[in-house]
N, C-alpha and C. Protein backbone atom coordinates (compact mmCIF):
# COMPACT_ATOMS: atom_id res chain seq x y z
N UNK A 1 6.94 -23.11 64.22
CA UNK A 1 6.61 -24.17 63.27
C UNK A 1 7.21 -23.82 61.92
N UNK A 2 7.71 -24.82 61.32
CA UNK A 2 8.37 -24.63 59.67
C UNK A 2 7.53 -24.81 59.02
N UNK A 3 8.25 -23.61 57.90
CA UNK A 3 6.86 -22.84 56.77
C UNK A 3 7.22 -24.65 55.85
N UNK A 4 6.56 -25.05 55.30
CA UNK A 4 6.05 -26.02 53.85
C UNK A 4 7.25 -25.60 53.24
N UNK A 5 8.32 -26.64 52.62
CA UNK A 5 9.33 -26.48 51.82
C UNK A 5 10.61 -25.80 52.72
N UNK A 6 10.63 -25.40 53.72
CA UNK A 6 11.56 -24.53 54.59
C UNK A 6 12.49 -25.91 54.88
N UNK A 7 13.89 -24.95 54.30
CA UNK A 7 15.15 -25.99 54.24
C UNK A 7 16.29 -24.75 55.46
N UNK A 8 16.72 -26.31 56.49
CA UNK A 8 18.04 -25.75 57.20
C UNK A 8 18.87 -25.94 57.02
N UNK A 9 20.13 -24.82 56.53
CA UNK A 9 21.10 -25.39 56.20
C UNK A 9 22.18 -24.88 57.06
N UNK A 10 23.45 -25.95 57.57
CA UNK A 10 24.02 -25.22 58.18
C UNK A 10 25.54 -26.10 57.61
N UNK A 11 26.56 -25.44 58.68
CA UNK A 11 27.72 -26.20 57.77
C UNK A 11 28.44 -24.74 57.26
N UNK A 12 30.10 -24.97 56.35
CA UNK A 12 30.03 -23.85 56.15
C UNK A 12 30.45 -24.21 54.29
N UNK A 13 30.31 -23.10 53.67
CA UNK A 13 30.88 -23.65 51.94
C UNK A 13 32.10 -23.55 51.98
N UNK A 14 32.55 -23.91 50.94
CA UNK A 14 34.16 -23.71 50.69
C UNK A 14 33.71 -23.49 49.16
N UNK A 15 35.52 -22.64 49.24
CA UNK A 15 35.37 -21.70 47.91
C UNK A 15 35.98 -22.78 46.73
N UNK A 16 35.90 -24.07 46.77
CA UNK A 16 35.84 -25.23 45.67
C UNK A 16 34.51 -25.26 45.36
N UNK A 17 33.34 -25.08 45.99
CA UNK A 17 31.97 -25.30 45.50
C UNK A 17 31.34 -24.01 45.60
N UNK A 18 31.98 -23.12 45.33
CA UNK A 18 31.44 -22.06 44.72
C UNK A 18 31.58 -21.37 43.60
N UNK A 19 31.11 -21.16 42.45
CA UNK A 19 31.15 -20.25 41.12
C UNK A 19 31.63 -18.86 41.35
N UNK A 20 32.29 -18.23 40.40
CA UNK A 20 32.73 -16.65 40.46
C UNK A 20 31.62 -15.74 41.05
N UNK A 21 30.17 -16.39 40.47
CA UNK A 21 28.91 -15.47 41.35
C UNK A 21 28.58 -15.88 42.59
N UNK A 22 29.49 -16.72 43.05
CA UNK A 22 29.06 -16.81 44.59
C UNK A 22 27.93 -17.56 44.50
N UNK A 23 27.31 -18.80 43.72
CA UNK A 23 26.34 -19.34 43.53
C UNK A 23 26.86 -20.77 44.29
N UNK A 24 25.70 -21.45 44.89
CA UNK A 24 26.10 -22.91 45.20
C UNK A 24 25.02 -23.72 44.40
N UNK A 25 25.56 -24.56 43.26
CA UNK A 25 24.54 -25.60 42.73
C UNK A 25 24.37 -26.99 43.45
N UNK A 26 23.55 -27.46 43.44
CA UNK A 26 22.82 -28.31 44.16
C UNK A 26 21.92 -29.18 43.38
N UNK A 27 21.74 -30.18 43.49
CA UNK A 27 21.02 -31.08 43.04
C UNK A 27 19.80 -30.65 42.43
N UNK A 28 18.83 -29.94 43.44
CA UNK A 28 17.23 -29.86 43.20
C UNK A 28 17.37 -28.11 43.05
N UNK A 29 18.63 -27.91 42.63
CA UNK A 29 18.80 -26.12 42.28
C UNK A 29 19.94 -25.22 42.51
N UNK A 30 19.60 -23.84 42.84
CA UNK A 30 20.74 -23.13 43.01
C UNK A 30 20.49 -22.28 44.28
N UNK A 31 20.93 -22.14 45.15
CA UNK A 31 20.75 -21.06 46.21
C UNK A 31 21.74 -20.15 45.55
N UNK A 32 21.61 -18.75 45.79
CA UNK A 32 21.86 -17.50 45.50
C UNK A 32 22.31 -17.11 46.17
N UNK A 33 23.29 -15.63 46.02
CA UNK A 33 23.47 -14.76 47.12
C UNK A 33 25.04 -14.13 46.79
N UNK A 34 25.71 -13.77 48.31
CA UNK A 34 26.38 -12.98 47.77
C UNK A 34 27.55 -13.73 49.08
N UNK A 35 28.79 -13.93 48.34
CA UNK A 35 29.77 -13.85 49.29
C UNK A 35 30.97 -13.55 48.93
N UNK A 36 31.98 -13.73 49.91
CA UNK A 36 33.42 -12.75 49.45
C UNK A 36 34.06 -13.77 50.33
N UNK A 37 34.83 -14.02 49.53
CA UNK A 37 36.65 -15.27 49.41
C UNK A 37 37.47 -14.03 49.87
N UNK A 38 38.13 -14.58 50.53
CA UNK A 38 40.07 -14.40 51.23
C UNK A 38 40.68 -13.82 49.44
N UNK A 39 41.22 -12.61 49.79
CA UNK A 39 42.35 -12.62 48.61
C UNK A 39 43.76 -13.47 48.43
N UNK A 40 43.78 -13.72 49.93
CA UNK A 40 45.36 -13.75 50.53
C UNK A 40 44.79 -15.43 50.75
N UNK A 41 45.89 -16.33 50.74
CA UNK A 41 46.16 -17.62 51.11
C UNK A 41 46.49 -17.76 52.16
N UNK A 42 46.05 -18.63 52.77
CA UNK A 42 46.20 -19.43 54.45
C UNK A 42 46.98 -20.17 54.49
N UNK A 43 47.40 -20.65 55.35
CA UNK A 43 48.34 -21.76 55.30
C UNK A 43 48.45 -22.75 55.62
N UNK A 44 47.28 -23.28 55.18
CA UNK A 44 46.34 -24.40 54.72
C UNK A 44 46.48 -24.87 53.15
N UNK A 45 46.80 -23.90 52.33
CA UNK A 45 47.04 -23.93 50.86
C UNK A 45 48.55 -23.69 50.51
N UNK A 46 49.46 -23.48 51.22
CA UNK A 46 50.54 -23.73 51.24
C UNK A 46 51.31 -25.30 51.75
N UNK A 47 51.86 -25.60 50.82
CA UNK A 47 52.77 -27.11 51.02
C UNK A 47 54.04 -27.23 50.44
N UNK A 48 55.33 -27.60 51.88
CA UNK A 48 55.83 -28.06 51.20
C UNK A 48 56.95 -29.44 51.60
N UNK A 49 57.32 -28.98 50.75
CA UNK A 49 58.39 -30.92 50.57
C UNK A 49 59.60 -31.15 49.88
N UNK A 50 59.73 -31.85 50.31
CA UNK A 50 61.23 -31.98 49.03
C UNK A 50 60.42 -32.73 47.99
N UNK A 51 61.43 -32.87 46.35
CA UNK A 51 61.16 -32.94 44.82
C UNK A 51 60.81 -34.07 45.46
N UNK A 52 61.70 -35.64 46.01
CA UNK A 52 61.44 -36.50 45.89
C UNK A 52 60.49 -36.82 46.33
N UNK A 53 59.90 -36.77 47.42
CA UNK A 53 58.27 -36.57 48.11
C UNK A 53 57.71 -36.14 47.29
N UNK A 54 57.56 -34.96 46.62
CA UNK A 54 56.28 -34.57 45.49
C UNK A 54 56.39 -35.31 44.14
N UNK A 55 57.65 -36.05 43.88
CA UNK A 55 57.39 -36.56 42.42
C UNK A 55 57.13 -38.35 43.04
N UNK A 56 57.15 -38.46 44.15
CA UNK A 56 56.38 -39.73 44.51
C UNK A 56 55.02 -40.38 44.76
N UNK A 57 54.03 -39.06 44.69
CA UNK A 57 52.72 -38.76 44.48
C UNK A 57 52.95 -38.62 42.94
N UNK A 58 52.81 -39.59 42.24
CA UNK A 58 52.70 -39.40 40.91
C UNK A 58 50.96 -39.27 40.18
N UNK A 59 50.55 -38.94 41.49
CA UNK A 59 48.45 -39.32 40.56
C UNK A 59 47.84 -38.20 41.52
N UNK A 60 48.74 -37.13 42.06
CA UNK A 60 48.21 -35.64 43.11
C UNK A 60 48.24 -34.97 42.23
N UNK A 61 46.66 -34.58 42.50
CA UNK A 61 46.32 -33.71 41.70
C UNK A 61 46.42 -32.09 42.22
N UNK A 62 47.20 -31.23 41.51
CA UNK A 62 47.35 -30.20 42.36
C UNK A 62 45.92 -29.13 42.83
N UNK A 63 45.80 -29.00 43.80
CA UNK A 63 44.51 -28.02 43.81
C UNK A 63 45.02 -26.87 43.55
N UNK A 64 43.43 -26.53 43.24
CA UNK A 64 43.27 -25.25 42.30
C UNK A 64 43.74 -23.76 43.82
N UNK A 65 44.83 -22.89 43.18
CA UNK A 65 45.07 -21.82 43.78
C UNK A 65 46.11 -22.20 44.97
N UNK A 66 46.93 -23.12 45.09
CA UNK A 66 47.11 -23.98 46.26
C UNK A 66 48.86 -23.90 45.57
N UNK A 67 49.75 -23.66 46.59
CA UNK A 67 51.26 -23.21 46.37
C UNK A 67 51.40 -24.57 46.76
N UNK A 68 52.58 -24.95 45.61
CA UNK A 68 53.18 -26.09 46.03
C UNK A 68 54.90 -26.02 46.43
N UNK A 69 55.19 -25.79 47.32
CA UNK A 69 57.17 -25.44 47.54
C UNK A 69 57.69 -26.87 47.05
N UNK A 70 58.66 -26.53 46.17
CA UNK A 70 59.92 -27.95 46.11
C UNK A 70 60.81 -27.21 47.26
N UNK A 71 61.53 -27.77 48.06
CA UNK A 71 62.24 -27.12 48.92
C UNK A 71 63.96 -27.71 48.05
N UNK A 72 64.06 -28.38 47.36
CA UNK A 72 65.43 -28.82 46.57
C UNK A 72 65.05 -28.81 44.96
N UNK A 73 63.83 -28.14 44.41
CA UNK A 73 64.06 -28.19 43.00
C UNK A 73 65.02 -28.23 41.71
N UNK A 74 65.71 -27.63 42.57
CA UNK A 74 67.20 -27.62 41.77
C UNK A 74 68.13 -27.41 42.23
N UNK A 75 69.32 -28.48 42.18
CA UNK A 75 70.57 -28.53 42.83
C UNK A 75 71.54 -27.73 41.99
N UNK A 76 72.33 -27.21 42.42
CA UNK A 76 73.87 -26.65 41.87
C UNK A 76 74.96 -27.11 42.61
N UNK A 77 76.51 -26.78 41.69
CA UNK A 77 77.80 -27.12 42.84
C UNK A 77 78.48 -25.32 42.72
N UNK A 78 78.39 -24.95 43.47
CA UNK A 78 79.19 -23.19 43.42
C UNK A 78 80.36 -23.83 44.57
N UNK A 79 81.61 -23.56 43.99
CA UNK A 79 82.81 -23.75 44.55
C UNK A 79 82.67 -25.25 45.18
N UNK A 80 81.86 -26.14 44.38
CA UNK A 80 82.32 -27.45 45.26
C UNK A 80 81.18 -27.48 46.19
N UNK A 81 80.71 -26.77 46.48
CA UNK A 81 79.58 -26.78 47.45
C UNK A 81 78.15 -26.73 47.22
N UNK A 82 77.23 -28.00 47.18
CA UNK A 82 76.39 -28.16 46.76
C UNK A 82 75.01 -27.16 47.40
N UNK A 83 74.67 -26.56 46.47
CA UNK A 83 73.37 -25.33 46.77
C UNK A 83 72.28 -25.80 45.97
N UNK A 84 70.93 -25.62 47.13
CA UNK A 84 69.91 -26.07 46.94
C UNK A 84 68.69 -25.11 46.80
N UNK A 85 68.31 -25.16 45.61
CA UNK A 85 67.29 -23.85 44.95
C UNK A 85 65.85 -24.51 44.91
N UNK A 86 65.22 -23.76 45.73
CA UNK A 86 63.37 -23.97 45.84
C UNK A 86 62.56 -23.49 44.74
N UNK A 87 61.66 -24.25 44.41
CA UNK A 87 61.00 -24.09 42.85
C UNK A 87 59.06 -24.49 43.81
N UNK A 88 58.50 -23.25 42.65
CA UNK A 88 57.07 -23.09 43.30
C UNK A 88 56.17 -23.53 42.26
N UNK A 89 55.44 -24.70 42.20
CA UNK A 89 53.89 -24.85 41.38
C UNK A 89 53.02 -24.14 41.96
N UNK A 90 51.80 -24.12 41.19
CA UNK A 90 50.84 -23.53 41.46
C UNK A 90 49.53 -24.25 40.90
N UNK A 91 48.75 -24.94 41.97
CA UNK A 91 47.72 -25.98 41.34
C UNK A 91 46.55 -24.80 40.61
N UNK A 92 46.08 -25.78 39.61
CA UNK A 92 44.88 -25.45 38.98
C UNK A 92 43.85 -26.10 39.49
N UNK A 93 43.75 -27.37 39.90
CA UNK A 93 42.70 -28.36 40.03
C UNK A 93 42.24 -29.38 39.59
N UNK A 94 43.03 -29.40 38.00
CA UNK A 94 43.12 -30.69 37.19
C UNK A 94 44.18 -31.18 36.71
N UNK A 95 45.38 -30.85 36.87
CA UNK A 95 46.75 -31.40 36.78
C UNK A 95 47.52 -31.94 37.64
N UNK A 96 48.08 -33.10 37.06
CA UNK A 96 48.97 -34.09 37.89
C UNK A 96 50.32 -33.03 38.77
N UNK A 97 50.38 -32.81 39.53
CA UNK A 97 51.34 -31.81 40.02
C UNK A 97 52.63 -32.01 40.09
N UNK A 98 52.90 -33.30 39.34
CA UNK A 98 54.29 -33.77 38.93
C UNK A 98 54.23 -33.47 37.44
N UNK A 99 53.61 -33.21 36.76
CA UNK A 99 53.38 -32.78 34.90
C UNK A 99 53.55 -31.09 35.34
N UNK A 100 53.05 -30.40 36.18
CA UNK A 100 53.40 -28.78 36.32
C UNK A 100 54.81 -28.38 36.32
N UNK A 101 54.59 -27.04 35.43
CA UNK A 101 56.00 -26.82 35.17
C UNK A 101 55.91 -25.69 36.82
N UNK A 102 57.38 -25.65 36.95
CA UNK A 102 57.37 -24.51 37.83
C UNK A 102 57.07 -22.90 37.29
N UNK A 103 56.81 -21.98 38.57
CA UNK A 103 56.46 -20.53 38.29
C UNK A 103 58.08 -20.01 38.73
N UNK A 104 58.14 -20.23 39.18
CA UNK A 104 59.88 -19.67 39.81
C UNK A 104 60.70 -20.57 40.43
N UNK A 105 61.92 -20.44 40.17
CA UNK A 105 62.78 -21.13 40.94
C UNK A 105 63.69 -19.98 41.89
N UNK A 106 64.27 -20.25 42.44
CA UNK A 106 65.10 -19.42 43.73
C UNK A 106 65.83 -18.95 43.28
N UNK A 107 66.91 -19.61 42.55
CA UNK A 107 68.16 -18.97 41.49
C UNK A 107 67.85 -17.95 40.20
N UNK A 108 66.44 -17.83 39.93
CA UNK A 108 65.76 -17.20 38.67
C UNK A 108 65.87 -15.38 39.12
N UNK A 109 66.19 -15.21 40.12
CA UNK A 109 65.93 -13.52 40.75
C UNK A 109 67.49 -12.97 40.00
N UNK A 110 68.42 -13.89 40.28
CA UNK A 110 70.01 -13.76 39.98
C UNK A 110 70.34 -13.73 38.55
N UNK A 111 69.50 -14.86 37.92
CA UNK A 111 69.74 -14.62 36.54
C UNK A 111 69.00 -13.59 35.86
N UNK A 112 67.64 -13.01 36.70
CA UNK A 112 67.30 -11.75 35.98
C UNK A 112 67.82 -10.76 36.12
N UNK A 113 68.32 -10.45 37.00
CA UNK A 113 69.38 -9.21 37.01
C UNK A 113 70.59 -9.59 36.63
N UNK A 114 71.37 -10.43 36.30
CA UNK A 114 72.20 -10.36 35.16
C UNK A 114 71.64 -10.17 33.65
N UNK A 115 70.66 -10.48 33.31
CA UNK A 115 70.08 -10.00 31.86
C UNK A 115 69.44 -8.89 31.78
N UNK A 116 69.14 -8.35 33.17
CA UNK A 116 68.99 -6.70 32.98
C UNK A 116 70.10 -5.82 32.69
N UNK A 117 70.94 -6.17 33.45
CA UNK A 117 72.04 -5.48 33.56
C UNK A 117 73.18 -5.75 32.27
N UNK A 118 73.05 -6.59 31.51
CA UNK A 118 73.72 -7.11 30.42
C UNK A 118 73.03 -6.56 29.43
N UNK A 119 73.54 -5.12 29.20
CA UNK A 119 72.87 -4.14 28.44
C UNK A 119 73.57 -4.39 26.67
N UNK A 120 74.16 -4.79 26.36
CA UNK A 120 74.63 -5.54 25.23
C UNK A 120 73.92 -6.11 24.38
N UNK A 121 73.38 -7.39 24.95
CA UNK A 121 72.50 -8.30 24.66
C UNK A 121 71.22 -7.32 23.89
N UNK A 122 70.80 -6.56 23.89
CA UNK A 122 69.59 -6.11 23.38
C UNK A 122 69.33 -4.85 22.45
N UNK A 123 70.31 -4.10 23.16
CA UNK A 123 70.59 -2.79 22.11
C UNK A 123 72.00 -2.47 22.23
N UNK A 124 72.85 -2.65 21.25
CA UNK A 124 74.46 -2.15 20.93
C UNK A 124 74.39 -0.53 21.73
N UNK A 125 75.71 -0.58 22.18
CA UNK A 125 76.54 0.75 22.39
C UNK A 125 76.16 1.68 21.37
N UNK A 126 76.45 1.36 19.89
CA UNK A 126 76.87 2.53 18.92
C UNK A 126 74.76 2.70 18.75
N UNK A 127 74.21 1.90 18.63
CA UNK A 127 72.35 1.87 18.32
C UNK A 127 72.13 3.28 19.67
N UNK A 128 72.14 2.59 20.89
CA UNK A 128 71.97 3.26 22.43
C UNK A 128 71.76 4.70 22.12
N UNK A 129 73.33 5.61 21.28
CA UNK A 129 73.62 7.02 21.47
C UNK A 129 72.77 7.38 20.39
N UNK A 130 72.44 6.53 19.22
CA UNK A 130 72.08 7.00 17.83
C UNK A 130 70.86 7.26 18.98
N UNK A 131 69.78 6.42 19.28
CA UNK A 131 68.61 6.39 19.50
C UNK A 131 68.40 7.76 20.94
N UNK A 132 69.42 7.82 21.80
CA UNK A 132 69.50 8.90 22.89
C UNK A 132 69.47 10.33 21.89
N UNK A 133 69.99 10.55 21.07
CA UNK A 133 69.73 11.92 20.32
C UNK A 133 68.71 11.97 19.00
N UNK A 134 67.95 11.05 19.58
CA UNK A 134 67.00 10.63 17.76
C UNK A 134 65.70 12.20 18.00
N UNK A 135 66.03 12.20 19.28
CA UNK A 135 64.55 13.35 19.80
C UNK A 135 64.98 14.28 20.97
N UNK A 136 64.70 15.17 21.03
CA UNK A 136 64.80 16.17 22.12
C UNK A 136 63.58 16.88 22.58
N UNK A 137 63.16 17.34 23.67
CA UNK A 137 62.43 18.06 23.94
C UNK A 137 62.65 19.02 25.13
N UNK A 138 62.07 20.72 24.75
CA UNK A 138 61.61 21.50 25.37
C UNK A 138 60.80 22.03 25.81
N UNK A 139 60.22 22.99 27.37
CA UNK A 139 59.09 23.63 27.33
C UNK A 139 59.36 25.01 27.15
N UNK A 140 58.36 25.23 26.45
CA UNK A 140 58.28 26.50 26.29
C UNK A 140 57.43 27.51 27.39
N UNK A 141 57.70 27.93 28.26
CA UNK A 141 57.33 28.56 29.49
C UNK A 141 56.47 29.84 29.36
N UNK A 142 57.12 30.58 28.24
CA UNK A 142 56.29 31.69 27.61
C UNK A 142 54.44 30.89 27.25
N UNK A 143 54.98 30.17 26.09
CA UNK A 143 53.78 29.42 26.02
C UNK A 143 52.52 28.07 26.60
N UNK A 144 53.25 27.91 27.12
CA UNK A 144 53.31 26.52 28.06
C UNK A 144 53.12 25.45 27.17
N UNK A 145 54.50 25.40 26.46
CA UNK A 145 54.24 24.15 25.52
C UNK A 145 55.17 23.50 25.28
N UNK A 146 55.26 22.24 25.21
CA UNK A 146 55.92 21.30 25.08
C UNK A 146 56.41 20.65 23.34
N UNK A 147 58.04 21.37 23.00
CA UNK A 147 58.68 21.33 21.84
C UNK A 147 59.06 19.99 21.62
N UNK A 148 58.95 19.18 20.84
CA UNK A 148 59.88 18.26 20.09
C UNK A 148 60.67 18.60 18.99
N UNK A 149 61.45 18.10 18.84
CA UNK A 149 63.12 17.88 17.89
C UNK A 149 63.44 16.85 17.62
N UNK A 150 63.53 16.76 16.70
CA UNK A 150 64.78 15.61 15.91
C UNK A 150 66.01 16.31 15.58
């Protein structure tokens, strides 16, 4: 027999109606307790599409934590030959997912290692050597200590 006030609940939550404390609010209150979310994404929260398909949903709202693939975000011509670069949103839960800027595009890995490697751009040749001999250091083994120099 059920105790007076004894509620069944069954069903399962999802981590949209749950708070960082693992709380579920409810109308007539809060049930309590303790639970633990997926770190990793399913692929269920992964989508994707080409630009023109996603900028034709002009009122999708992106969900929150939820990868969005452009699979053609950005076109190029390299030798005449048209190359097609994938660009990734990332929903919050209240933005139009055609107003999101992208997190990466495909071609963005290429241009960072050319600006790594384009050692120019940031510190001169003649700065580089000044700053390579600005300090020196030794240990001292006798003492076990560690010398600085200018």
């Amino acid at each position: 027999m059920p105790f007076v006030n004894e509620l069944d609940i069954s069903g399962f939550l999802s981590p949209e109606f749950l708070d960082d404390s693992g709380s579920l609010s409810l109308l007539s209150g809060t049930i309590s307790g303790s639970t633990v979310l997926p770190k990793t994404i399913d692929s269920t929260a992964i989508h994707y599409d080409t630009k023109a398909n996603w900028d034709r949903q002009t009122y999708l709202i992106a969900e929150r934590g939820h990868l969005y693939i452009y699979k053609d975000a950005e076109t190029a011509y390299i030798d005449g030959e048209k190359v097609l670069y994938a660009g990734i949103k990332v929903g919050d839960g209240s933005s139009y997912l055609i107003d999101m800027p992208y997190i990466a595009y495909a071609r963005d890995h290429e241009r960072l290692i050319n600006h790594i490697q384009d050692y120019s751009i940031h510190v001169g040749r003649v700065d580089r050597v000044n700053w390579d001999d600005k300090v020196s250091a030794t240990v001292s083994e006798e003492n076990e200590e560690l010398i600085f120099r200018k």
